[in-house]
C-alpha atoms as a PDB file:
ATOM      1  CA  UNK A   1       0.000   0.000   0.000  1.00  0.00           C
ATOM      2  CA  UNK A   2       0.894   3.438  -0.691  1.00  0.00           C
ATOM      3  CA  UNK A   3       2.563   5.906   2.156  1.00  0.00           C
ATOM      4  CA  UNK A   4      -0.205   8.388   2.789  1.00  0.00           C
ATOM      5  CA  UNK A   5       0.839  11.705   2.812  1.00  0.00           C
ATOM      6  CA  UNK A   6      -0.514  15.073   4.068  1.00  0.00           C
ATOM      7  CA  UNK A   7      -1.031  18.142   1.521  1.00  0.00           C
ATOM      8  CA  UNK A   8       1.622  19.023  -0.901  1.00  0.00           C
ATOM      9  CA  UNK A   9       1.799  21.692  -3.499  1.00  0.00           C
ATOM     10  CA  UNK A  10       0.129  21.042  -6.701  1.00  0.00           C
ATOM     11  CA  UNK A  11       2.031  20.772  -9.162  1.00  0.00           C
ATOM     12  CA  UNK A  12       4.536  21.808 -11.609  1.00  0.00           C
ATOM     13  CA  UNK A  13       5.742  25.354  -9.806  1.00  0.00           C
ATOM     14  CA  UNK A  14       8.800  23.276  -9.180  1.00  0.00           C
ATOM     15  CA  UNK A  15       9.900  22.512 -12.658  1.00  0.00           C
ATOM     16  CA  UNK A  16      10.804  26.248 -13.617  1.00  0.00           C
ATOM     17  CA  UNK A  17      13.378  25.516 -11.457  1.00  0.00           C
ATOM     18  CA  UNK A  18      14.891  23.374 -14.138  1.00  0.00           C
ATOM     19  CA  UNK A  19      15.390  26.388 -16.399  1.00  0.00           C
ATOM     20  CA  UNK A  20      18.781  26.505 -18.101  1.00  0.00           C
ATOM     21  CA  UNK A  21      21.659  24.114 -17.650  1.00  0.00           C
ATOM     22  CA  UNK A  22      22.190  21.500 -15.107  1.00  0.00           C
ATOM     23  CA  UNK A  23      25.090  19.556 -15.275  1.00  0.00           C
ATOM     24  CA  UNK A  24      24.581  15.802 -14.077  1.00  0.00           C
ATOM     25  CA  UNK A  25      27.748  16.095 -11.727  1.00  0.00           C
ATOM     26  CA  UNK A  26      30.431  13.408 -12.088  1.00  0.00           C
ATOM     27  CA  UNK A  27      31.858  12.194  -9.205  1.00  0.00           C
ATOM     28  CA  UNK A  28      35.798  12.219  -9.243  1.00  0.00           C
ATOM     29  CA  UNK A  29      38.077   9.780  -7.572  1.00  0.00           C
ATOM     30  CA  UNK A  30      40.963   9.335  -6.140  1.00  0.00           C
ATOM     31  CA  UNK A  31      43.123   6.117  -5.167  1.00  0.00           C
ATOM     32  CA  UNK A  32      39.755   4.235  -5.269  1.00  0.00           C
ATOM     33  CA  UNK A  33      38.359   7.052  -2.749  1.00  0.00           C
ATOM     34  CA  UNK A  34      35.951  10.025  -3.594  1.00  0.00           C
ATOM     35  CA  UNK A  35      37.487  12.970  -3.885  1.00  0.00           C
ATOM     36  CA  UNK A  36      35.963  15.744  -1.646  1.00  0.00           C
ATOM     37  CA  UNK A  37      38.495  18.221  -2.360  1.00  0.00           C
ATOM     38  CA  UNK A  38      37.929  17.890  -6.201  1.00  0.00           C
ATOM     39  CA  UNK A  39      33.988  17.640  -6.152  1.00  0.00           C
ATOM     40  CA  UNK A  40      34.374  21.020  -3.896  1.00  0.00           C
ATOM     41  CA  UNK A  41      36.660  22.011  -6.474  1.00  0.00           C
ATOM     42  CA  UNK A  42      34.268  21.266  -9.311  1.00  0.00           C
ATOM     43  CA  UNK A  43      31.000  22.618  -8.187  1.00  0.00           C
ATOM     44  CA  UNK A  44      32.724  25.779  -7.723  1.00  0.00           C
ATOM     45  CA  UNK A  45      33.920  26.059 -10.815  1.00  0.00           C
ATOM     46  CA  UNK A  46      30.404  24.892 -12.884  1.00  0.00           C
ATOM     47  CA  UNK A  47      28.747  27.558 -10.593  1.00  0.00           C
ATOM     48  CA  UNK A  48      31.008  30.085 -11.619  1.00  0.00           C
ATOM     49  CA  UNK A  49      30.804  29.109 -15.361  1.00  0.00           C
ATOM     50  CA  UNK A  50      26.755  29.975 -14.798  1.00  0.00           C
ATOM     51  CA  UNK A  51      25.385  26.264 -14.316  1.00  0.00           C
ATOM     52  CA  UNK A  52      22.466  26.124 -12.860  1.00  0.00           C
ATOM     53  CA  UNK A  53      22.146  23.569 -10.315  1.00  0.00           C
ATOM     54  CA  UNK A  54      23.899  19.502 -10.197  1.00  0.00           C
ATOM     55  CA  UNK A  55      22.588  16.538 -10.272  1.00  0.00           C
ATOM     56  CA  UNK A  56      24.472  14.153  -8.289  1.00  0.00           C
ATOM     57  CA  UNK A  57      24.970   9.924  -8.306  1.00  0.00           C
ATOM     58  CA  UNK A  58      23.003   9.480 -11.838  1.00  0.00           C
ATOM     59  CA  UNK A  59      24.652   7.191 -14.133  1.00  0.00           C
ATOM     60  CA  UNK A  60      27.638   9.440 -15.491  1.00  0.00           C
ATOM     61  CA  UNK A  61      27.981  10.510 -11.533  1.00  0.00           C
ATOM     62  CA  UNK A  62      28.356   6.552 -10.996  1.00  0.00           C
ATOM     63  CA  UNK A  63      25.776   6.492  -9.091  1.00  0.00           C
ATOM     64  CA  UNK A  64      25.240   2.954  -8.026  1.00  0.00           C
ATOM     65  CA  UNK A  65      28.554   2.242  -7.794  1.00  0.00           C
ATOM     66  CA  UNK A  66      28.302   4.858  -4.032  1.00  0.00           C
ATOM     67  CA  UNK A  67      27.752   3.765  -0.832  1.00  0.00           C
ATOM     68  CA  UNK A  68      25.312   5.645   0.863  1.00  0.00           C
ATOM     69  CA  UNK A  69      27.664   7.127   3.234  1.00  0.00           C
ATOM     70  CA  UNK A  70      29.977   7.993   0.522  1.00  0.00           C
ATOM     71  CA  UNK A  71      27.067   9.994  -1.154  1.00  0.00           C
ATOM     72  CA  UNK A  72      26.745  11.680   1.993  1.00  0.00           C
ATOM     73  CA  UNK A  73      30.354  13.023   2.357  1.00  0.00           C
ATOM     74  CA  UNK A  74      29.631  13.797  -0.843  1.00  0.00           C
ATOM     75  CA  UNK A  75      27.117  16.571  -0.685  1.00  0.00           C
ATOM     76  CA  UNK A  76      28.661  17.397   2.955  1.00  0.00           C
ATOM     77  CA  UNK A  77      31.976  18.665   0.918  1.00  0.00           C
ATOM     78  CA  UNK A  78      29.943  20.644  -1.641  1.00  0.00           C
ATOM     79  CA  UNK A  79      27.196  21.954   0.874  1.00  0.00           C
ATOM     80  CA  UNK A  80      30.503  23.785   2.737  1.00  0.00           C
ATOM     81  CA  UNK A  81      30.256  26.090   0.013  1.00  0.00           C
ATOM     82  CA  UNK A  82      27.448  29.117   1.210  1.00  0.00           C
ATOM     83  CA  UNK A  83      26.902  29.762  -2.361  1.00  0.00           C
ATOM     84  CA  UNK A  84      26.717  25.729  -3.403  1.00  0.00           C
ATOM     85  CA  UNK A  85      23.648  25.072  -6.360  1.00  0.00           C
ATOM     86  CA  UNK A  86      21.394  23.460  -5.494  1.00  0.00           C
ATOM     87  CA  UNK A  87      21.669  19.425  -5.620  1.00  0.00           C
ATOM     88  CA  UNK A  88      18.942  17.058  -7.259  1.00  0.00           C
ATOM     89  CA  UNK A  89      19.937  13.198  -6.207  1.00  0.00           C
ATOM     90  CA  UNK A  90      19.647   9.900  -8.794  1.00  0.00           C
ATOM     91  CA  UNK A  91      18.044   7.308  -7.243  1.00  0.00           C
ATOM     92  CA  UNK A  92      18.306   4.680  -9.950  1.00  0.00           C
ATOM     93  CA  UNK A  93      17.668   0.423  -8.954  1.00  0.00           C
ATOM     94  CA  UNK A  94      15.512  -2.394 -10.098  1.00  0.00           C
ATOM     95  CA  UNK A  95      13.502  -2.555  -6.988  1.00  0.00           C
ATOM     96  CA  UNK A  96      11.060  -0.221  -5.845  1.00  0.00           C
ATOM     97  CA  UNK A  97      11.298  -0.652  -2.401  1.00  0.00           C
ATOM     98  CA  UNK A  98      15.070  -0.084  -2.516  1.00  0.00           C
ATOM     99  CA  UNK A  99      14.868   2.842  -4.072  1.00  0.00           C
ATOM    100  CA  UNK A 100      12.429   4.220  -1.236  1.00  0.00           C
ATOM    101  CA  UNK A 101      14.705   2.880   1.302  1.00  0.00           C
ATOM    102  CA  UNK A 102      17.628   4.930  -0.558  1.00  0.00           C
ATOM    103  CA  UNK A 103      15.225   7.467  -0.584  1.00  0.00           C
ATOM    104  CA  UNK A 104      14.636   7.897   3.157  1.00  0.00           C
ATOM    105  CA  UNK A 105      18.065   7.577   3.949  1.00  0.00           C
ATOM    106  CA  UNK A 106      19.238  10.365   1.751  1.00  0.00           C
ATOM    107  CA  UNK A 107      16.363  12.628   2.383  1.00  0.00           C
ATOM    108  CA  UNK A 108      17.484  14.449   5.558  1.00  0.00           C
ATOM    109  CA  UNK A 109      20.457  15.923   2.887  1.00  0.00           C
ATOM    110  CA  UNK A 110      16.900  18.132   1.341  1.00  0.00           C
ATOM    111  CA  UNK A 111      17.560  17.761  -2.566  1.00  0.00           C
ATOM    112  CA  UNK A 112      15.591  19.798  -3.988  1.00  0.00           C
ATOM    113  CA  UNK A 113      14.587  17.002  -6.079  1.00  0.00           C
ATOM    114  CA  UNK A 114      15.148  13.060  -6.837  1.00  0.00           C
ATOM    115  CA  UNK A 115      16.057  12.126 -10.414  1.00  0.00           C
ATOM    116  CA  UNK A 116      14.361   8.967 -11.351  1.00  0.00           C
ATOM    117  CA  UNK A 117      14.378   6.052 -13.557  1.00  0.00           C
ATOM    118  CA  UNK A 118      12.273   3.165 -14.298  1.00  0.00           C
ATOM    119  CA  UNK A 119      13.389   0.287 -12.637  1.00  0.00           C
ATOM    120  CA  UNK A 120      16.743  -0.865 -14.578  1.00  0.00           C
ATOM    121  CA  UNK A 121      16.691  -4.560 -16.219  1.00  0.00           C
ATOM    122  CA  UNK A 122      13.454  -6.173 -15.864  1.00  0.00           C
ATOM    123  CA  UNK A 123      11.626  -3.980 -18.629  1.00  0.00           C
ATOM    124  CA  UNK A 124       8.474  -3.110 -17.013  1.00  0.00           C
ATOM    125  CA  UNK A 125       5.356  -2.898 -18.949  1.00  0.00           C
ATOM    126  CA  UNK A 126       3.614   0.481 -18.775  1.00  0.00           C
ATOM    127  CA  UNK A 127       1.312  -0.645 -15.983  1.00  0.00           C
ATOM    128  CA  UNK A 128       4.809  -2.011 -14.330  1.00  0.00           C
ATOM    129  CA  UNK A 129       6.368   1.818 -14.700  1.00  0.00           C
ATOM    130  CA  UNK A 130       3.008   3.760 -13.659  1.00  0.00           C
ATOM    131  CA  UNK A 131       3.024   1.449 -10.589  1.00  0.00           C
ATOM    132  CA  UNK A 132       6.964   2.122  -9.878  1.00  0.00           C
ATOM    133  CA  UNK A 133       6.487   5.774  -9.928  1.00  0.00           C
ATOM    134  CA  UNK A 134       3.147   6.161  -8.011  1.00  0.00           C
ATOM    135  CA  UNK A 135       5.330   4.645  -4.765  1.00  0.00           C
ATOM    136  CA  UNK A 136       8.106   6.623  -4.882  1.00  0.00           C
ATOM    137  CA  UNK A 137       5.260   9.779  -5.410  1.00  0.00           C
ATOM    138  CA  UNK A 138       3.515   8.777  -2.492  1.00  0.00           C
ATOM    139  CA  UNK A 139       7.142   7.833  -0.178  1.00  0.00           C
ATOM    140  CA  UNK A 140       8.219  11.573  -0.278  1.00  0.00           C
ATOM    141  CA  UNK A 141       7.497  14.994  -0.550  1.00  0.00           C
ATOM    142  CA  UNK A 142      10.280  16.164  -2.693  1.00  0.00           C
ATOM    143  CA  UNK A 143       9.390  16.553  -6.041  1.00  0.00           C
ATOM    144  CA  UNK A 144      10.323  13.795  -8.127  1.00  0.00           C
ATOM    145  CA  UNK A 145      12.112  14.173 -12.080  1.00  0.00           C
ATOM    146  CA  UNK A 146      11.320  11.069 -13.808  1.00  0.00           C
ATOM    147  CA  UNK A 147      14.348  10.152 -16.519  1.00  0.00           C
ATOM    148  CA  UNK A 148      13.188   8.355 -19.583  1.00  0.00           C
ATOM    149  CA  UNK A 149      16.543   6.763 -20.624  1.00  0.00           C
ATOM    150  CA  UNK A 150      15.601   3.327 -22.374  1.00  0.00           C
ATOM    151  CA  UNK A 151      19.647   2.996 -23.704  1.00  0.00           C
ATOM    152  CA  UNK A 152      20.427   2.389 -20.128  1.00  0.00           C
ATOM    153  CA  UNK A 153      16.923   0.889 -18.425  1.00  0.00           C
ATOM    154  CA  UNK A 154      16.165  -1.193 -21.208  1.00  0.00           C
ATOM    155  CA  UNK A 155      12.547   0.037 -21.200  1.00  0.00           C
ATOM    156  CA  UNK A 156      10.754   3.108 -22.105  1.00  0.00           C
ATOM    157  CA  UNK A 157       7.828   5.964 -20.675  1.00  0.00           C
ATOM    158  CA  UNK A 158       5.356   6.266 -23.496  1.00  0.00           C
ATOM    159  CA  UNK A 159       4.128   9.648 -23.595  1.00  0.00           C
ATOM    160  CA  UNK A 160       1.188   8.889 -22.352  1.00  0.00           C
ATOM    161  CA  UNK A 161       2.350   6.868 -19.355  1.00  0.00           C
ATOM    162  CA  UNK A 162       4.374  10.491 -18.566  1.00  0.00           C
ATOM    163  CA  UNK A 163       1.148  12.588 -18.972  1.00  0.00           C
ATOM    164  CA  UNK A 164      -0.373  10.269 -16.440  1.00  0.00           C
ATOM    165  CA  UNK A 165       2.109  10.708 -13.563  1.00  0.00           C
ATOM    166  CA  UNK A 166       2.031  14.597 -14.251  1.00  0.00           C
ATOM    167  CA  UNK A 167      -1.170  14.367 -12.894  1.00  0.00           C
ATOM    168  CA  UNK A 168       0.751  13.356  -9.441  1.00  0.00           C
ATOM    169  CA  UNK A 169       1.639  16.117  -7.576  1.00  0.00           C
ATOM    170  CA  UNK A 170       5.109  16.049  -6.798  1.00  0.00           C
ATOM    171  CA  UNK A 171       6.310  14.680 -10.342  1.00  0.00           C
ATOM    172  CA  UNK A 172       7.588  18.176 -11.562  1.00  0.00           C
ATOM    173  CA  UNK A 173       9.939  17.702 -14.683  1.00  0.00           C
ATOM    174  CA  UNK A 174      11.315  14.528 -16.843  1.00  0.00           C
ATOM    175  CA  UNK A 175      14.578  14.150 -18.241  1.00  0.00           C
ATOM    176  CA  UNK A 176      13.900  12.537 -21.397  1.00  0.00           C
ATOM    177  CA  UNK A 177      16.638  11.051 -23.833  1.00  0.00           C
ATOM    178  CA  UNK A 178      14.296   9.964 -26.715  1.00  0.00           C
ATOM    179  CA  UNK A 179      14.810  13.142 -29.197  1.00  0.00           C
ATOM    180  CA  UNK A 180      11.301  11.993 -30.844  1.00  0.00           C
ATOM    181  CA  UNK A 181       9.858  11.883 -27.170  1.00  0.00           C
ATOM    182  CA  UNK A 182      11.315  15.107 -26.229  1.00  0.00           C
ATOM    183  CA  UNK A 183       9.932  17.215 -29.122  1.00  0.00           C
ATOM    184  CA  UNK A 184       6.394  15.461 -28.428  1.00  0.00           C
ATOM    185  CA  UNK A 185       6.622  16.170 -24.666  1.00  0.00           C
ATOM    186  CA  UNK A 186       8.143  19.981 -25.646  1.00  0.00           C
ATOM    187  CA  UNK A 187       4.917  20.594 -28.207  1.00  0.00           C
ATOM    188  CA  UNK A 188       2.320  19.641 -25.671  1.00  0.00           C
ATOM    189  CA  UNK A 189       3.462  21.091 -22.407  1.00  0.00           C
ATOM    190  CA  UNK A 190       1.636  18.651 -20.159  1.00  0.00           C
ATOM    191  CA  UNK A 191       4.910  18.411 -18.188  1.00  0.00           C
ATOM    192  CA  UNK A 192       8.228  20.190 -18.090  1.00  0.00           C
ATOM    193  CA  UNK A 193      10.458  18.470 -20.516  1.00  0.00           C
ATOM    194  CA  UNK A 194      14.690  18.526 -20.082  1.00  0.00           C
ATOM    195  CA  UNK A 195      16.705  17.490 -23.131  1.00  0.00           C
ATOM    196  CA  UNK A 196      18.998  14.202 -21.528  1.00  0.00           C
ATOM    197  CA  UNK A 197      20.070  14.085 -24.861  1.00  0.00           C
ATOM    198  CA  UNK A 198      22.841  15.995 -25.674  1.00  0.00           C
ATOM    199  CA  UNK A 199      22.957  15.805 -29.650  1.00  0.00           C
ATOM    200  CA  UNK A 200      19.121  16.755 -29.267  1.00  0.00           C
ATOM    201  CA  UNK A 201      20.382  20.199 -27.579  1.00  0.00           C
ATOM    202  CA  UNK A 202      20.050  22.827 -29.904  1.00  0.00           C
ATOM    203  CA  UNK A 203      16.585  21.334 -31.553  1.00  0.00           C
ATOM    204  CA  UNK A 204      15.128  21.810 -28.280  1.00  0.00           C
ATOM    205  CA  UNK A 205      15.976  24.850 -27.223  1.00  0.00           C
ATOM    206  CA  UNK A 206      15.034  25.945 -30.581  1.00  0.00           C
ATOM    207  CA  UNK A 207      11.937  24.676 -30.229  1.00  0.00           C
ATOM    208  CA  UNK A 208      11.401  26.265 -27.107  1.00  0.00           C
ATOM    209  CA  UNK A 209      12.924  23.995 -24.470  1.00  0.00           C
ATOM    210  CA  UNK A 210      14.071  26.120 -21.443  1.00  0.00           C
ATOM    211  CA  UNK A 211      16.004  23.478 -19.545  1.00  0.00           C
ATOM    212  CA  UNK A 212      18.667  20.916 -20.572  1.00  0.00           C
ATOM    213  CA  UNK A 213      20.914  18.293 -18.585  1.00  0.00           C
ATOM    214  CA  UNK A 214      23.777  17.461 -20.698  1.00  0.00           C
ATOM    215  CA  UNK A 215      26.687  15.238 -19.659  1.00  0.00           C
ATOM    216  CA  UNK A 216      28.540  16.846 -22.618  1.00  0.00           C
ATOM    217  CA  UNK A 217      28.466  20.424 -20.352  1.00  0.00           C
ATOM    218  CA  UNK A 218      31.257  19.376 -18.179  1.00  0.00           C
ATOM    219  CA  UNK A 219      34.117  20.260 -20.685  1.00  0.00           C
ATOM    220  CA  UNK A 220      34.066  24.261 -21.967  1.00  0.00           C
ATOM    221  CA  UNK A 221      30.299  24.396 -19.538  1.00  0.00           C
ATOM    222  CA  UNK A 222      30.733  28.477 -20.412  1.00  0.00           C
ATOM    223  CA  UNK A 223      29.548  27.487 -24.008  1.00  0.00           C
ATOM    224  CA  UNK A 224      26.489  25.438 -22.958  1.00  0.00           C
ATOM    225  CA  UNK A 225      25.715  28.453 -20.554  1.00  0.00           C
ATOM    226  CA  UNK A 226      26.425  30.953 -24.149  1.00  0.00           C
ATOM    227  CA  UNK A 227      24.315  28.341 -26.398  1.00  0.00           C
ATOM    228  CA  UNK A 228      21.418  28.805 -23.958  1.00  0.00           C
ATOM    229  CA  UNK A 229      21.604  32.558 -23.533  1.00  0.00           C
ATOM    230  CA  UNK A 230      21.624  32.868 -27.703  1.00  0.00           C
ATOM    231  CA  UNK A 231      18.569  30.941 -28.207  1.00  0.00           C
ATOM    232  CA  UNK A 232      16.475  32.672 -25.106  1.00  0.00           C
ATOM    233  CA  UNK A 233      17.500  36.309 -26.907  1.00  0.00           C
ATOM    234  CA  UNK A 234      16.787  34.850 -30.219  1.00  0.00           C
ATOM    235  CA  UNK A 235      20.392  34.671 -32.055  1.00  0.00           C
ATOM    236  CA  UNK A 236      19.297  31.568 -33.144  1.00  0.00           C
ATOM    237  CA  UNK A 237      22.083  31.625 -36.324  1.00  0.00           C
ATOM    238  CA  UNK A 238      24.760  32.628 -33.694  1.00  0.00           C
ATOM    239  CA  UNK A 239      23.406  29.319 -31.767  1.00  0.00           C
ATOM    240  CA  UNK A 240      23.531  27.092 -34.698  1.00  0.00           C
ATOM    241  CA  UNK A 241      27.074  28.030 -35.222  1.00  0.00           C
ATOM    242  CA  UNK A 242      28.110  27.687 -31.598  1.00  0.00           C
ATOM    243  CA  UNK A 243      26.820  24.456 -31.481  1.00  0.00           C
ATOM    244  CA  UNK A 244      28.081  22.983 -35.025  1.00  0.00           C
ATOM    245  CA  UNK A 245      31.749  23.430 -33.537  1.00  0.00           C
ATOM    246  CA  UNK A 246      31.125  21.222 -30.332  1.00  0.00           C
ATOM    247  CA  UNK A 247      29.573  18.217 -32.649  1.00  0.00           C
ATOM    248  CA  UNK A 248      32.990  16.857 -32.754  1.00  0.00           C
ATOM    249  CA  UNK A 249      33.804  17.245 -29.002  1.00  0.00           C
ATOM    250  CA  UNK A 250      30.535  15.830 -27.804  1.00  0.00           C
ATOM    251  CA  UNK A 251      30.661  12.671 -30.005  1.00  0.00           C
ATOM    252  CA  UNK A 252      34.095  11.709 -28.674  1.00  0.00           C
ATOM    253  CA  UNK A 253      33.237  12.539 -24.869  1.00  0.00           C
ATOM    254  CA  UNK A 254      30.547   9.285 -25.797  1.00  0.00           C
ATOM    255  CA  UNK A 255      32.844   7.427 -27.853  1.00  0.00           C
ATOM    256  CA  UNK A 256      33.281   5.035 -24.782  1.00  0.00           C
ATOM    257  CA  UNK A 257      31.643   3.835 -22.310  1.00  0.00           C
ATOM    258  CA  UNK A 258      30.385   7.257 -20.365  1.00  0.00           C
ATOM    259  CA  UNK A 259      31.813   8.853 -17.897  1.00  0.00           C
ATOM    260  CA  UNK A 260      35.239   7.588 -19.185  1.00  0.00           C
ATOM    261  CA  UNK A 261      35.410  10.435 -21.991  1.00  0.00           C
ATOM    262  CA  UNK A 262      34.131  13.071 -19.921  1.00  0.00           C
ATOM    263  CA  UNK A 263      36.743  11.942 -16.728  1.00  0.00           C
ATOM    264  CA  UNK A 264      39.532  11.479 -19.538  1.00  0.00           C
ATOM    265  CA  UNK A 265      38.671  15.388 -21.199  1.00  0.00           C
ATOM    266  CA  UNK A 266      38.160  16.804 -16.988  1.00  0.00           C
ATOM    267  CA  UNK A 267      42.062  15.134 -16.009  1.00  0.00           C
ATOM    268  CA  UNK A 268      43.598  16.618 -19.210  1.00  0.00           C
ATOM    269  CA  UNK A 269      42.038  20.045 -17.831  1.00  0.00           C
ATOM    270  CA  UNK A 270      43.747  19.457 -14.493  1.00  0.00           C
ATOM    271  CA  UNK A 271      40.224  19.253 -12.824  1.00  0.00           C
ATOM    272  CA  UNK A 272      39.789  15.661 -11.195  1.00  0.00           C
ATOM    273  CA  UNK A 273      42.109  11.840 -11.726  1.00  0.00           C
ATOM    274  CA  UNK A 274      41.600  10.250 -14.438  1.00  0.00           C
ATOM    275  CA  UNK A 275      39.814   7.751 -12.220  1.00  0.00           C
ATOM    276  CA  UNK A 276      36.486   5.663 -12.513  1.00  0.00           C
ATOM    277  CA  UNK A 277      34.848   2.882 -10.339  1.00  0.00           C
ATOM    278  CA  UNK A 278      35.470  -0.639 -11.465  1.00  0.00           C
ATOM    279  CA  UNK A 279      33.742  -2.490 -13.073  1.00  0.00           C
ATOM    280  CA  UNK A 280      34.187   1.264 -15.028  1.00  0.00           C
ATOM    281  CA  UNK A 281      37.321   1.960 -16.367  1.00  0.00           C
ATOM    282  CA  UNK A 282      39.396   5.131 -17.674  1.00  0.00           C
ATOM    283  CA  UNK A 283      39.347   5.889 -21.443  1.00  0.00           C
ATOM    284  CA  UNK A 284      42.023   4.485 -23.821  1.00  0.00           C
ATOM    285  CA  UNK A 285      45.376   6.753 -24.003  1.00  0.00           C
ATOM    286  CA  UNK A 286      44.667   7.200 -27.930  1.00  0.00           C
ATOM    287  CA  UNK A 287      41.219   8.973 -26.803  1.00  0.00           C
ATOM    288  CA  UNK A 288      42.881  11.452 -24.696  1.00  0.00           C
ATOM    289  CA  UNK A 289      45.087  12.668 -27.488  1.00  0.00           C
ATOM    290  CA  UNK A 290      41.974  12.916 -29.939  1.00  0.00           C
ATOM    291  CA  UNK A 291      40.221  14.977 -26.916  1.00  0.00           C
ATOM    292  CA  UNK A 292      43.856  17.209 -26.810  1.00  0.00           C
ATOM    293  CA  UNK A 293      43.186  17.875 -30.369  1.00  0.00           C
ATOM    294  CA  UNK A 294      39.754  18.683 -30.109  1.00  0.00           C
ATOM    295  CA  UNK A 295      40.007  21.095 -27.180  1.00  0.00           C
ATOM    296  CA  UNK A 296      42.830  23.064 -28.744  1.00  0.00           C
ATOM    297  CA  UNK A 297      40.628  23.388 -32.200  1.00  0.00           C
ATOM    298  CA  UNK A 298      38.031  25.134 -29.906  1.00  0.00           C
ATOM    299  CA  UNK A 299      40.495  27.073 -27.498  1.00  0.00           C
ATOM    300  CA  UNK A 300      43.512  28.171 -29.112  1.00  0.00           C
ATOM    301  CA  UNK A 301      45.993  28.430 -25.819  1.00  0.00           C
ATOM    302  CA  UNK A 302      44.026  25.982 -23.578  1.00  0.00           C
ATOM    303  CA  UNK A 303      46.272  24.690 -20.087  1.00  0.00           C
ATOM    304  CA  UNK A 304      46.050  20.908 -20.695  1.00  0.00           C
ATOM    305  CA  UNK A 305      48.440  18.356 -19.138  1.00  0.00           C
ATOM    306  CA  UNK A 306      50.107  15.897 -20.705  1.00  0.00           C
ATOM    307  CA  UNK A 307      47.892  12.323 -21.170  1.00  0.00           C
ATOM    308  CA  UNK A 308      48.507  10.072 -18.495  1.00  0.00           C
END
């Protein structure tokens, strides 16, 4: 049975809080250790570069591969910062009832939202995903971002099934990956839709999308922040162009397994290790001189170390 709640606010005055860019955070390690110092480091920096908020353990944060008390220490070391954005939480699994339990636990940390998946490797039916999401509705007041990401669940929201749980009242956005999804979501405005999809940028904020989370916004984040800012005050030509010459960065921060591009592009920065959570491992050496080559075509004098 359902967790019966008392009133909450009805319902989507939360999701214009997704406006702009969020970046989904990774989380950078050290010696097989999280790395407070660096994650401190980082979300200063993407605040400063005009992100709008982080989302924290999804899957390019490497999410399930945290302990809870590592999570903690976690948003602890970024919370020291007075001016810190402000943190949505993944809570990805296969079973519902751990995902409440991970839930409760995190909850006294007050995201300001959970980022949620359908439940990863059975492949739910539509009934199955309605079901999934009406618990974790009812098992907490924070509003609640589904993610439609069927490349890693291995099952997919229909857009109905998302129109029905925007009629709950604490399901305020979705992150969707499907780019046919997104535009159908974006033209009928029955829920706040955020591009996941980071070739699918530029189509939806031209087609009026106010709200993004791309992975891709870790490396040069000042240009997402610039791409946004063109299409809200209609340079939409100065837009295109902006986002034609990051094509060939984005496709090789995917061209393995993510977040091993992204990590690989942050280290030659000087921003975090080049460090990932087995069973994850770092990029090949031969990527990170392809990424050295690509960063200096878009920033003639950038500081980047020499590959590891």
């Amino acid at each position: 049975m359902p967790l019966s709640l008392p009133d909450r606010p009805r319902p989507h005055a939360a999701g214009a809080l997704f406006e702009g860019i969020w970046l989904p955070l990774v989380t950078p390690m050290r010696q097989g250790r999280v790395d407070l110092l660096a994650a401190q480091s980082l979300a200063r920096y993407y605040r400063d570069a005009g992100i709008r908020g982080l989302v924290l353990f999804g899957s390019t944060g490497e999410g399930n591969l945290l302990s809870v008390s590592e999570k903690t220490e976690m948003v602890d070391a970024i919370r020291a910062d007075p001016h810190a954005l402000p943190l949505v939480f993944g809570v990805g699994g296969v079973d519902t009832r751990g995902v409440i339990a991970t839930m409760r636990r995190l909850d006294r940390l007050a995201p300001v939202a959970w980022l949620a998946p359908p439940p990863y490797y059975l492949c739910p039916s539509q009934a199955g995903m309605l079901w999934h999401y009406r618990q974790l509705s009812w098992a907490t007041r924070t509003p609640i971002v589904l993610y439609n990401v069927p490349r890693r669940t291995g099952c997919a929201l229909t857009v109905e099934s998302v129109e029905a749980l925007a009629q709950l009242a604490n399901v305020v956005a979705i992150k969707e990956c499907d780019p046919v999804a997104l535009s159908v979501l974006q033209a009928r405005g029955t829920l706040p839709a955020l591009c996941g999809e980071d070739g699918a940028l530029l189509d939806h904020l031209l087609a009026g999308g106010r709200g993004a989370i791309p992975a891709c916004a870790h490396v040069l984040p000042e240009r997402y922040v610039d791409l946004f800012e063109c299409v809200r005050t209609g340079r939409h030509d100065e837009a295109r162009a902006r986002f034609d010459a990051l094509r060939p960065l984005i496709r090789l921060l995917y061209s393995e397994p993510n977040p091993a591009g992204i990590k690989k592009a942050l280290a030659l920065q000087g921003l975090l290790c080049d460090e990932l959570r087995a069973p994850m491992m770092a990029g090949a050496a031969e990527l990170a001189e392809r990424l050295r080559r690509a960063l200096q075509a878009l920033q003639p004098h950038p500081r980047l170390r020499p590959a590891a």
